[in-house]
N, C-alpha and C. Protein backbone atom coordinates (compact mmCIF):
# COMPACT_ATOMS: atom_id res chain seq x y z
N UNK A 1 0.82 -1.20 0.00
CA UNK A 1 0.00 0.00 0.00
C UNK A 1 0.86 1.26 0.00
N UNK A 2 0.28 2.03 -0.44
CA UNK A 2 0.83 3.49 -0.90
C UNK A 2 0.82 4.53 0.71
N UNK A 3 -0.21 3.88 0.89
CA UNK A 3 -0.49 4.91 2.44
C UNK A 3 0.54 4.42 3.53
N UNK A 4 0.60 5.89 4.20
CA UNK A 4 1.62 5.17 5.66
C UNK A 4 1.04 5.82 6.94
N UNK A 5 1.47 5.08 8.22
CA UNK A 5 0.87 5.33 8.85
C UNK A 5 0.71 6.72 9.38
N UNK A 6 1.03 7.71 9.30
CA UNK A 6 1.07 9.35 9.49
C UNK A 6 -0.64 9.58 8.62
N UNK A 7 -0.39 8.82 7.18
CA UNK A 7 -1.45 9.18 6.38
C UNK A 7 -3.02 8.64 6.82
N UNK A 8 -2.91 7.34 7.55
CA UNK A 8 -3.83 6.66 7.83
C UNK A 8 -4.54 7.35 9.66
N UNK A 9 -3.41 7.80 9.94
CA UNK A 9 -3.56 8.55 11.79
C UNK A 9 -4.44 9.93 10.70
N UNK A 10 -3.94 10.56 9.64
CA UNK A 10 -4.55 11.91 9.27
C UNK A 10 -6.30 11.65 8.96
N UNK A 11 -6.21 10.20 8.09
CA UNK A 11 -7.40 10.40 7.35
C UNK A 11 -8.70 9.53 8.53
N UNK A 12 -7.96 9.33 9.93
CA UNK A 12 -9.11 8.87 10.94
C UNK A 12 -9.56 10.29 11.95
N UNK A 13 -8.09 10.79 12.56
CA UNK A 13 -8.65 12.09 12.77
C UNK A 13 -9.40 13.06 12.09
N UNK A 14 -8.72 13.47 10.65
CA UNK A 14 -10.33 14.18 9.91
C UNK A 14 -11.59 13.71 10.04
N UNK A 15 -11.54 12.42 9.68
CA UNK A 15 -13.12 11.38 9.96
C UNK A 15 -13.75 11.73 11.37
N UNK A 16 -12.83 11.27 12.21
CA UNK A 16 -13.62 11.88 13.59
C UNK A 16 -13.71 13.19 13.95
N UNK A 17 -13.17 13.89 13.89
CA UNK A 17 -13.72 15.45 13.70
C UNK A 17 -14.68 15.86 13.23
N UNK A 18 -14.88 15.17 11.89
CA UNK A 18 -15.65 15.90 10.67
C UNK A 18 -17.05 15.33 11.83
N UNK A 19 -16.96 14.31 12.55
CA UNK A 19 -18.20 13.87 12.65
C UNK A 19 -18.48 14.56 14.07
N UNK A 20 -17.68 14.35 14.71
CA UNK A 20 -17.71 15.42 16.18
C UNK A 20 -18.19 16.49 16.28
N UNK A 21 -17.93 17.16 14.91
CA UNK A 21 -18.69 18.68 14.86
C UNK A 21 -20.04 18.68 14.23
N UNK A 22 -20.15 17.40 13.18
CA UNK A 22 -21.66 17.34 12.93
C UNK A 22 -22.48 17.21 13.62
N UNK A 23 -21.99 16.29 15.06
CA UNK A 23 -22.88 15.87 16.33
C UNK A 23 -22.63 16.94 17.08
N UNK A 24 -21.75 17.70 17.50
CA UNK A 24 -22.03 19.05 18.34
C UNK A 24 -22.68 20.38 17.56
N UNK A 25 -22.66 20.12 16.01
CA UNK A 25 -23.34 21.31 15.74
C UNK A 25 -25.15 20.51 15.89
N UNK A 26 -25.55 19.82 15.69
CA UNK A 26 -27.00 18.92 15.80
C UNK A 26 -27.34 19.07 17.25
N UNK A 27 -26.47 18.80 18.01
CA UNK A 27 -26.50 19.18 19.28
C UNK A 27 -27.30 20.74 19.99
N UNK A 28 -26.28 21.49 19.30
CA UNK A 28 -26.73 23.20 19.20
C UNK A 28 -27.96 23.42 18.43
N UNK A 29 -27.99 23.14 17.53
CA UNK A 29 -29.42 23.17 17.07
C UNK A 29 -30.66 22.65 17.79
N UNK A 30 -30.24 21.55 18.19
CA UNK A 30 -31.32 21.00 19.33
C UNK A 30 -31.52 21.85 20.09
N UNK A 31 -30.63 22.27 20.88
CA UNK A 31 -30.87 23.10 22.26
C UNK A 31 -31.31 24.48 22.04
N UNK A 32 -31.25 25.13 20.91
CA UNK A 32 -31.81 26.08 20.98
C UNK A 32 -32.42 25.92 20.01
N UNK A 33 -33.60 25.16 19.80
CA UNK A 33 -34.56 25.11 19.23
C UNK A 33 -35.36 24.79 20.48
N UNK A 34 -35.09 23.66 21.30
CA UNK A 34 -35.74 23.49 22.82
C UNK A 34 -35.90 24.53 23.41
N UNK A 35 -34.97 25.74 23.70
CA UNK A 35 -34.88 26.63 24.26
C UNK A 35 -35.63 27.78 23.73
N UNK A 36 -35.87 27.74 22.59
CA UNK A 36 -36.71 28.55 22.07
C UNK A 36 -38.51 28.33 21.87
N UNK A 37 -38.70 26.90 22.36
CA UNK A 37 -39.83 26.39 22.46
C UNK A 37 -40.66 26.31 23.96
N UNK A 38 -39.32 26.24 24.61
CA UNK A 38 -39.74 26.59 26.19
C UNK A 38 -40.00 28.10 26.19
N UNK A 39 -39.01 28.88 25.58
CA UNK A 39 -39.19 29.75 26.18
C UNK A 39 -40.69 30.50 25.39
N UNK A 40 -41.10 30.46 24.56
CA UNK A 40 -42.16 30.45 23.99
C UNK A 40 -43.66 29.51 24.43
N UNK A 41 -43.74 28.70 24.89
CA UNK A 41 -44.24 28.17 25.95
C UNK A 41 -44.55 28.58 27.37
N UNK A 42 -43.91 29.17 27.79
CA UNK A 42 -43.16 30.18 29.40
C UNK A 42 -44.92 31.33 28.52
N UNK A 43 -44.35 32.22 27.41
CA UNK A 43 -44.71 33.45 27.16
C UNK A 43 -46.70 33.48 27.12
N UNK A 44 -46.50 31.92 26.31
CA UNK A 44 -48.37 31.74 26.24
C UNK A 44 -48.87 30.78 28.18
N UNK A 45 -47.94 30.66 28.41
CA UNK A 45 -48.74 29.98 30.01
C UNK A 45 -47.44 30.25 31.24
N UNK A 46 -47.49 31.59 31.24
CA UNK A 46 -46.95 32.16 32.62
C UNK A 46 -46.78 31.40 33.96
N UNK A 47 -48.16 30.81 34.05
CA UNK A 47 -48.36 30.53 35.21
C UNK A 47 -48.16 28.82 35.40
N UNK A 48 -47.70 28.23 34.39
CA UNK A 48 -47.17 27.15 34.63
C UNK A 48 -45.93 26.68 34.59
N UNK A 49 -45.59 26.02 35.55
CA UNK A 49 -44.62 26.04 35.65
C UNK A 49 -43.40 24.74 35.46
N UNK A 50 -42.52 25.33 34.39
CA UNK A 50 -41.95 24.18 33.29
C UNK A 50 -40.28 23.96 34.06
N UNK A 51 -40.07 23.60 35.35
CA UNK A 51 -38.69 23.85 35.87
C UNK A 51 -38.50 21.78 36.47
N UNK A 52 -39.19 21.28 35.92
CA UNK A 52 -38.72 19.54 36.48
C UNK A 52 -37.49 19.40 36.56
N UNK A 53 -37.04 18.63 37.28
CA UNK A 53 -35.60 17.85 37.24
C UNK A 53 -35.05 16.90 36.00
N UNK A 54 -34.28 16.50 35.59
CA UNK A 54 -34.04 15.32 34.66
C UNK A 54 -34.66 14.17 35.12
N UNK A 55 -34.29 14.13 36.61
CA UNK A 55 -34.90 13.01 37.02
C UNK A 55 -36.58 12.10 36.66
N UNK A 56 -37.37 14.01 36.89
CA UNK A 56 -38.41 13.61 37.05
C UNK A 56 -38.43 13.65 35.27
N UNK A 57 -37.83 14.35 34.44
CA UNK A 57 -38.17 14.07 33.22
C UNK A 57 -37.97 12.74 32.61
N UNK A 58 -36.75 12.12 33.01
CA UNK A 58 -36.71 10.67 32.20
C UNK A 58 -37.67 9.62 33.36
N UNK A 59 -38.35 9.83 34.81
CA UNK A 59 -39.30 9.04 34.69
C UNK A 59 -40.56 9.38 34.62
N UNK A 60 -40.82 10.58 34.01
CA UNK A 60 -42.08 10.58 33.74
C UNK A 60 -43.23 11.14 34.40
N UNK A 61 -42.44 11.49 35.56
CA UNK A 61 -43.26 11.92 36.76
C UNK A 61 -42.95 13.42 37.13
N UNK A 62 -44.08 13.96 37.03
CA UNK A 62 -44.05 15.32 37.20
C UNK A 62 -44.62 16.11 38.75
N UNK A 63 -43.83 17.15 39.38
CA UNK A 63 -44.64 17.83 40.16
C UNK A 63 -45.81 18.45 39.90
């Protein structure tokens, strides 16, 4: 093979990068799209109140 290992260390780090930033930019988009849905949510029902724990969010159970 033509490739050496310098070339093969280059073309896995680009690979994982390239993908690291696709999942942290998807990431950012998530969150402030969430964040912009809460907070828009907040604006039409004031008086309820959207502050749960993780806890209570992944079981389901709400105050």
């Amino acid at each position: 093979p033509d490739a050496t290992v310098a070339d093969a260390r280059a073309y896995v780090h680009t690979a994982l990068s390239t993908n690291s930033l696709a999942t942290l930019n998807h990431a950012k988009t998530h969150a402030e799209t969430h964040a912009e849905n809460r907070s828009a949510n907040r604006s039409e029902n004031p008086s309820e109140s959207h502050t749960e724990t993780r806890a209570e969010t992944l079981s389901g159970n709400k105050r």
